[in-house]
PDB file of N, CA and C in Angstrom:
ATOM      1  N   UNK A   1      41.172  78.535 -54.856  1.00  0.00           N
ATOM      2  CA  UNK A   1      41.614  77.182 -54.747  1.00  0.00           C
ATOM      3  C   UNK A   1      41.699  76.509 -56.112  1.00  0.00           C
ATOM      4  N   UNK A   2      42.174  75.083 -56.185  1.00  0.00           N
ATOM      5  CA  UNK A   2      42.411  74.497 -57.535  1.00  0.00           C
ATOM      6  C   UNK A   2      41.335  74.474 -58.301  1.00  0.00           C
ATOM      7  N   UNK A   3      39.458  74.421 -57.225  1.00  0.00           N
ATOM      8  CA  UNK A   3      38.416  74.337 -57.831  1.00  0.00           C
ATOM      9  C   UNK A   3      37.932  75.791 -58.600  1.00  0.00           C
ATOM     10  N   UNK A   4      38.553  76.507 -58.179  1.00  0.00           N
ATOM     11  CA  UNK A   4      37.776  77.922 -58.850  1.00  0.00           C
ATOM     12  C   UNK A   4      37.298  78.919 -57.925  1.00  0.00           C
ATOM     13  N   UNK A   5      37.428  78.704 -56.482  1.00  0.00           N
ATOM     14  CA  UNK A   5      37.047  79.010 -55.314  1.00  0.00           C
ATOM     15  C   UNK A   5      37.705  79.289 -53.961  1.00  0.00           C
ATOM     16  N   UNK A   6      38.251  80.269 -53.839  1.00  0.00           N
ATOM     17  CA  UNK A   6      39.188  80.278 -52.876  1.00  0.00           C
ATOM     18  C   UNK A   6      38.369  79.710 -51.664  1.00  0.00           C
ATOM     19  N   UNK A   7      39.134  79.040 -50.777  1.00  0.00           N
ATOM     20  CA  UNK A   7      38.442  78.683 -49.497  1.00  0.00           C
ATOM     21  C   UNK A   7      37.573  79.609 -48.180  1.00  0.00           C
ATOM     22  N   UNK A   8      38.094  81.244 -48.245  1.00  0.00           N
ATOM     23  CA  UNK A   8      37.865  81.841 -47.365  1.00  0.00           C
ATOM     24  C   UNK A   8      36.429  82.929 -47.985  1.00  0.00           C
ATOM     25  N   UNK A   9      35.983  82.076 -48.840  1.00  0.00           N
ATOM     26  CA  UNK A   9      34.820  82.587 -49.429  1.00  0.00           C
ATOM     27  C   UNK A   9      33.560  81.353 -49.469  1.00  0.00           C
ATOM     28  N   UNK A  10      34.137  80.519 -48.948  1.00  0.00           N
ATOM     29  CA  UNK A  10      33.306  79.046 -48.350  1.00  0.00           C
ATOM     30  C   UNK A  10      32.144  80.144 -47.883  1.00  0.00           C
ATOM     31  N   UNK A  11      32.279  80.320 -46.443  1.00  0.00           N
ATOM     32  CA  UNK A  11      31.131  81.197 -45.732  1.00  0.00           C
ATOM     33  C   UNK A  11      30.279  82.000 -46.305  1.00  0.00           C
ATOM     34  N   UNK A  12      30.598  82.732 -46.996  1.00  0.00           N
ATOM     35  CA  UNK A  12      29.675  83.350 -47.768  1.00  0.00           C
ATOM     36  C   UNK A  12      28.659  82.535 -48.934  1.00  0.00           C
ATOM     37  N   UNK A  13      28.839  81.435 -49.523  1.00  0.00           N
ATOM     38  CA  UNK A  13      28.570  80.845 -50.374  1.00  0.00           C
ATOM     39  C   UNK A  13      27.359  80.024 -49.763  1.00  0.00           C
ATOM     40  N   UNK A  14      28.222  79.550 -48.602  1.00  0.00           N
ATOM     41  CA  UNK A  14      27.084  78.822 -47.660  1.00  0.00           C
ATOM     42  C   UNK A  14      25.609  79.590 -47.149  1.00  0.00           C
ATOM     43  N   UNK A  15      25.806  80.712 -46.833  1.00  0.00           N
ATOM     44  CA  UNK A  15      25.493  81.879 -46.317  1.00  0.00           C
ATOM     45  C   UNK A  15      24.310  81.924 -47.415  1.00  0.00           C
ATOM     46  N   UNK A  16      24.620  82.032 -48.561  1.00  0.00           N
ATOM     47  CA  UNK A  16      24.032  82.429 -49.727  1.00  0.00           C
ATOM     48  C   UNK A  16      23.276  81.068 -49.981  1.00  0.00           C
ATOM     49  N   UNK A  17      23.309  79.925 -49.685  1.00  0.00           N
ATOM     50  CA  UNK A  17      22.555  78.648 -50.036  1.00  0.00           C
ATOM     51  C   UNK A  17      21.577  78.917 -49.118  1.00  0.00           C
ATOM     52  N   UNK A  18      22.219  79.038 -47.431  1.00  0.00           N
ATOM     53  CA  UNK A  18      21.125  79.255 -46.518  1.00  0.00           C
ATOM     54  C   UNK A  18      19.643  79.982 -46.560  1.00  0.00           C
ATOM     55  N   UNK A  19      20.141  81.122 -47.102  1.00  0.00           N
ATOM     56  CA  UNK A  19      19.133  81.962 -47.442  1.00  0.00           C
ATOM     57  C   UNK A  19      18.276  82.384 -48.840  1.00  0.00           C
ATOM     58  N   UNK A  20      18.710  81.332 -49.100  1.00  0.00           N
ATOM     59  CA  UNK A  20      18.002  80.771 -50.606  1.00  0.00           C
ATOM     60  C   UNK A  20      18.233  81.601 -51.861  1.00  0.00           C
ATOM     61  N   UNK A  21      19.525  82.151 -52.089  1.00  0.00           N
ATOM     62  CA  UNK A  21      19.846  83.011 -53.185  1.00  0.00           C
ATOM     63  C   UNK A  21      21.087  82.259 -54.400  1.00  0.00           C
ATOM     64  N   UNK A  22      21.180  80.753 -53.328  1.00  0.00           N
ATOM     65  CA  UNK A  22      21.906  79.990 -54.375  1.00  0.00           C
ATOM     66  C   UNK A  22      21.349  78.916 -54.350  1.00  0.00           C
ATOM     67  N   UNK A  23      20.932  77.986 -55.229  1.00  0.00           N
ATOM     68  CA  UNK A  23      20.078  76.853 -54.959  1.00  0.00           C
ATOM     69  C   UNK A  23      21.003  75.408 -56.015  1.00  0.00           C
ATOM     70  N   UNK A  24      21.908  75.288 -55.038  1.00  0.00           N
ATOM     71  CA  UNK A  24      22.532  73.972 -56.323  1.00  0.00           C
ATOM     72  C   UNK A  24      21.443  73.000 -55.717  1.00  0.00           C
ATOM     73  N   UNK A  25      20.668  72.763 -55.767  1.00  0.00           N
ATOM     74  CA  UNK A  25      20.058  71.628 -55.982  1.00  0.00           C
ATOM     75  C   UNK A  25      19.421  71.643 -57.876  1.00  0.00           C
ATOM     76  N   UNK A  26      19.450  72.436 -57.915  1.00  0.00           N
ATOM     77  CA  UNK A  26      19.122  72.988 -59.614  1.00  0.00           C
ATOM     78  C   UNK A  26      20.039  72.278 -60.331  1.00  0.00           C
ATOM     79  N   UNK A  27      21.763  72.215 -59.812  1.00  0.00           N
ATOM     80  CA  UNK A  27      22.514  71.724 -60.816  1.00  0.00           C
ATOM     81  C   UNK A  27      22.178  69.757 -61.344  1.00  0.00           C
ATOM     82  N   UNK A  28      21.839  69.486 -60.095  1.00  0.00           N
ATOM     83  CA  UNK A  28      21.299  68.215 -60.175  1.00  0.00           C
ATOM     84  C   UNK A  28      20.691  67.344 -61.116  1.00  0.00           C
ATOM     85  N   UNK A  29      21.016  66.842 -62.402  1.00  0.00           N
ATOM     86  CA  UNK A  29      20.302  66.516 -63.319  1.00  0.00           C
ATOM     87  C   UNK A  29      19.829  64.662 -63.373  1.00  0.00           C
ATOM     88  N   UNK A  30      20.477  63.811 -62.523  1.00  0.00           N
ATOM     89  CA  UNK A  30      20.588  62.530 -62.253  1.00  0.00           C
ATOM     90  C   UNK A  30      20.365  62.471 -60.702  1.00  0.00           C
ATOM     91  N   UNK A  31      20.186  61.557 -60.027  1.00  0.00           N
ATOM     92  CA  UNK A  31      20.570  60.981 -58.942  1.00  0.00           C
ATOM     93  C   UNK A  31      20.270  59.717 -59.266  1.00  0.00           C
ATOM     94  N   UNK A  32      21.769  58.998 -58.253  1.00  0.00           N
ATOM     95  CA  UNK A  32      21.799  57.235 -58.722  1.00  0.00           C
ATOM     96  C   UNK A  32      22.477  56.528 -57.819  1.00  0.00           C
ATOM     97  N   UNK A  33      22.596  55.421 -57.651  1.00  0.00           N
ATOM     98  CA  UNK A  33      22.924  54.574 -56.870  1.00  0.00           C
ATOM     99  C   UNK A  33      24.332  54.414 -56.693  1.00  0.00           C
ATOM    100  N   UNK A  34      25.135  53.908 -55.488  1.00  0.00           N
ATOM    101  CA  UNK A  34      26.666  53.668 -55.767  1.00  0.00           C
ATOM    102  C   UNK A  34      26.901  52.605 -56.730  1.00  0.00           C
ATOM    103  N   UNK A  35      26.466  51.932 -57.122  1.00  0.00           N
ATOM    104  CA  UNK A  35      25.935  50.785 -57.739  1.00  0.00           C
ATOM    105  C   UNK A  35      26.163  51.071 -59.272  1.00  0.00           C
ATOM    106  N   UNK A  36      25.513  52.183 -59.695  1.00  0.00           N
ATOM    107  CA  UNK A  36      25.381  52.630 -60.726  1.00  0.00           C
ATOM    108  C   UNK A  36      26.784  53.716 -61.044  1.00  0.00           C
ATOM    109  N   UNK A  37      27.621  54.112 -60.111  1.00  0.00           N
ATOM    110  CA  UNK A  37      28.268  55.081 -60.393  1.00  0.00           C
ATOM    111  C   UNK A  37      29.400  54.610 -61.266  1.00  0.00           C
ATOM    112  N   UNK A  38      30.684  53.294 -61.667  1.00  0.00           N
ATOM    113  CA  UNK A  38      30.894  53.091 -62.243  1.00  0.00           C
ATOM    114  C   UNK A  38      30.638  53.024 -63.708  1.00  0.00           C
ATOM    115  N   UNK A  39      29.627  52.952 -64.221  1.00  0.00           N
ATOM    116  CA  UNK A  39      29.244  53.172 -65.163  1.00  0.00           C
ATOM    117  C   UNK A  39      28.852  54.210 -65.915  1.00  0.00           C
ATOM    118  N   UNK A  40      28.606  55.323 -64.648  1.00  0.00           N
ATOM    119  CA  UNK A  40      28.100  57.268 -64.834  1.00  0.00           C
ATOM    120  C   UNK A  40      29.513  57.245 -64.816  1.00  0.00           C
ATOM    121  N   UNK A  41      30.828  56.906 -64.710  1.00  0.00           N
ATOM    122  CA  UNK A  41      32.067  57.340 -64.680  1.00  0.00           C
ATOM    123  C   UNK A  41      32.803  57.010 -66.150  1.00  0.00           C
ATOM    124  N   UNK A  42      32.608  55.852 -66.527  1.00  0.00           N
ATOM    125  CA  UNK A  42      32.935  55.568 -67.801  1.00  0.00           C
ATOM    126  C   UNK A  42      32.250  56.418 -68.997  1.00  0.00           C
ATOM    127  N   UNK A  43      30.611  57.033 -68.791  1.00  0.00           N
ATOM    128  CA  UNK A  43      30.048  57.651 -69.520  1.00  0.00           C
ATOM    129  C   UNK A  43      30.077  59.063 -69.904  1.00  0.00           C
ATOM    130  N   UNK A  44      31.249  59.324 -68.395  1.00  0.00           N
ATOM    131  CA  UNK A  44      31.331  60.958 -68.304  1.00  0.00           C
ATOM    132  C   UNK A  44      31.503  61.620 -69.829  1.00  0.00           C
ATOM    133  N   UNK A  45      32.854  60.977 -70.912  1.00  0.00           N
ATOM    134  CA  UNK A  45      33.056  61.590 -71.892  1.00  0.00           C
ATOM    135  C   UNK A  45      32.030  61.556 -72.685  1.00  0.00           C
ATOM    136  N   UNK A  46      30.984  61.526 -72.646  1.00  0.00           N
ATOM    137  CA  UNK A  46      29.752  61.914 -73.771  1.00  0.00           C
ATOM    138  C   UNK A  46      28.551  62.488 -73.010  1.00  0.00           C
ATOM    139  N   UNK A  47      28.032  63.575 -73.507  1.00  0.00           N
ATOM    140  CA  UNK A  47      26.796  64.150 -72.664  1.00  0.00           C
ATOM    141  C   UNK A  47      25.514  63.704 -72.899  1.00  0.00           C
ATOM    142  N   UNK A  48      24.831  63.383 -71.593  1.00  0.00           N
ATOM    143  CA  UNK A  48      23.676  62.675 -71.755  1.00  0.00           C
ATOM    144  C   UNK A  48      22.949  63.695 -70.647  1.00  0.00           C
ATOM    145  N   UNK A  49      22.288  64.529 -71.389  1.00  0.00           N
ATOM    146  CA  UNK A  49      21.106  65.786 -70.498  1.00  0.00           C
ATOM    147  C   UNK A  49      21.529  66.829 -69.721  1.00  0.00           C
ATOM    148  N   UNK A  50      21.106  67.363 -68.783  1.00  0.00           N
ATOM    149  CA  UNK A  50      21.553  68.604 -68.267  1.00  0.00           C
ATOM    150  C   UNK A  50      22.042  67.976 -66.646  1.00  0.00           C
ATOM    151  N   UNK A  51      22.806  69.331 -66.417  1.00  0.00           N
ATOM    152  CA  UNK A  51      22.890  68.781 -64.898  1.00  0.00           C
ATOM    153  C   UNK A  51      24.319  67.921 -64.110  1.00  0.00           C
ATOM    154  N   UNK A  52      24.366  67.512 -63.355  1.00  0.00           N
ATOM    155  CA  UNK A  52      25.675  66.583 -62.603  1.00  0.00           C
ATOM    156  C   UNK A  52      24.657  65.565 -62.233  1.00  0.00           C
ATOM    157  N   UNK A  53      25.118  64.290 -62.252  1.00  0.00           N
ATOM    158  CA  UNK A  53      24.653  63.378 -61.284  1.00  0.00           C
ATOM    159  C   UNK A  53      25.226  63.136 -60.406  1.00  0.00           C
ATOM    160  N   UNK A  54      24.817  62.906 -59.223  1.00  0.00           N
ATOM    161  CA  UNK A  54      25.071  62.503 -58.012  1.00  0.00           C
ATOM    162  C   UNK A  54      24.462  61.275 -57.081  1.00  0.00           C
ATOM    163  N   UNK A  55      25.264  61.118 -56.316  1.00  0.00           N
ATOM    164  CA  UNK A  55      25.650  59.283 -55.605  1.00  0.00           C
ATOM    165  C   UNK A  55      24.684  59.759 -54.582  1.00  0.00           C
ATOM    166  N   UNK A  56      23.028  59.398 -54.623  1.00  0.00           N
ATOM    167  CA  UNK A  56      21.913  59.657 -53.282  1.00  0.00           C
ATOM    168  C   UNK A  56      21.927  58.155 -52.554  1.00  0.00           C
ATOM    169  N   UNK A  57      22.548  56.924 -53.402  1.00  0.00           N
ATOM    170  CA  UNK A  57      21.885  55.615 -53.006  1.00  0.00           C
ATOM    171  C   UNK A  57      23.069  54.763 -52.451  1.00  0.00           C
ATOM    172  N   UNK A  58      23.260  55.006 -51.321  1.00  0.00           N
ATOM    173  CA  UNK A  58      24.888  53.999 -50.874  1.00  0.00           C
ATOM    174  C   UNK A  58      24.544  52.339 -50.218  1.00  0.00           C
ATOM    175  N   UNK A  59      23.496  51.633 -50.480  1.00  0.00           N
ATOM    176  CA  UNK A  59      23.058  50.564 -50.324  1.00  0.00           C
ATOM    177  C   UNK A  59      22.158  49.450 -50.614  1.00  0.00           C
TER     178      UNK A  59
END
């Protein structure tokens, strides 16, 4: 697919989280508010630590 991932390899991937041999929770380096995500969007072009942040707080 456009991401790097053909779709019909979804299942297996999942498969592989299930049973604990892929663990993206590792990639996780932030979690933040929707609140806050405008501003993690403007900041994208400069690196600040390891990891992706991600939107845990929608209220």
């Amino acid at each position: 697919g456009s991401h790097g991932m053909q779709a019909y390899r979804y299942s297996a991937m999942m498969e592989m989280i299930r049973t604990g041999k892929l663990k993206p929770e590792l990639l996780v380096g932030k979690r933040i508010s929707l609140e806050e995500a405008p501003a993690a969007l403007m900041a994208m072009g400069g690196f600040e630590g390891i990891g992706i942040g991600v939107v845990t707080k929608f209220g």
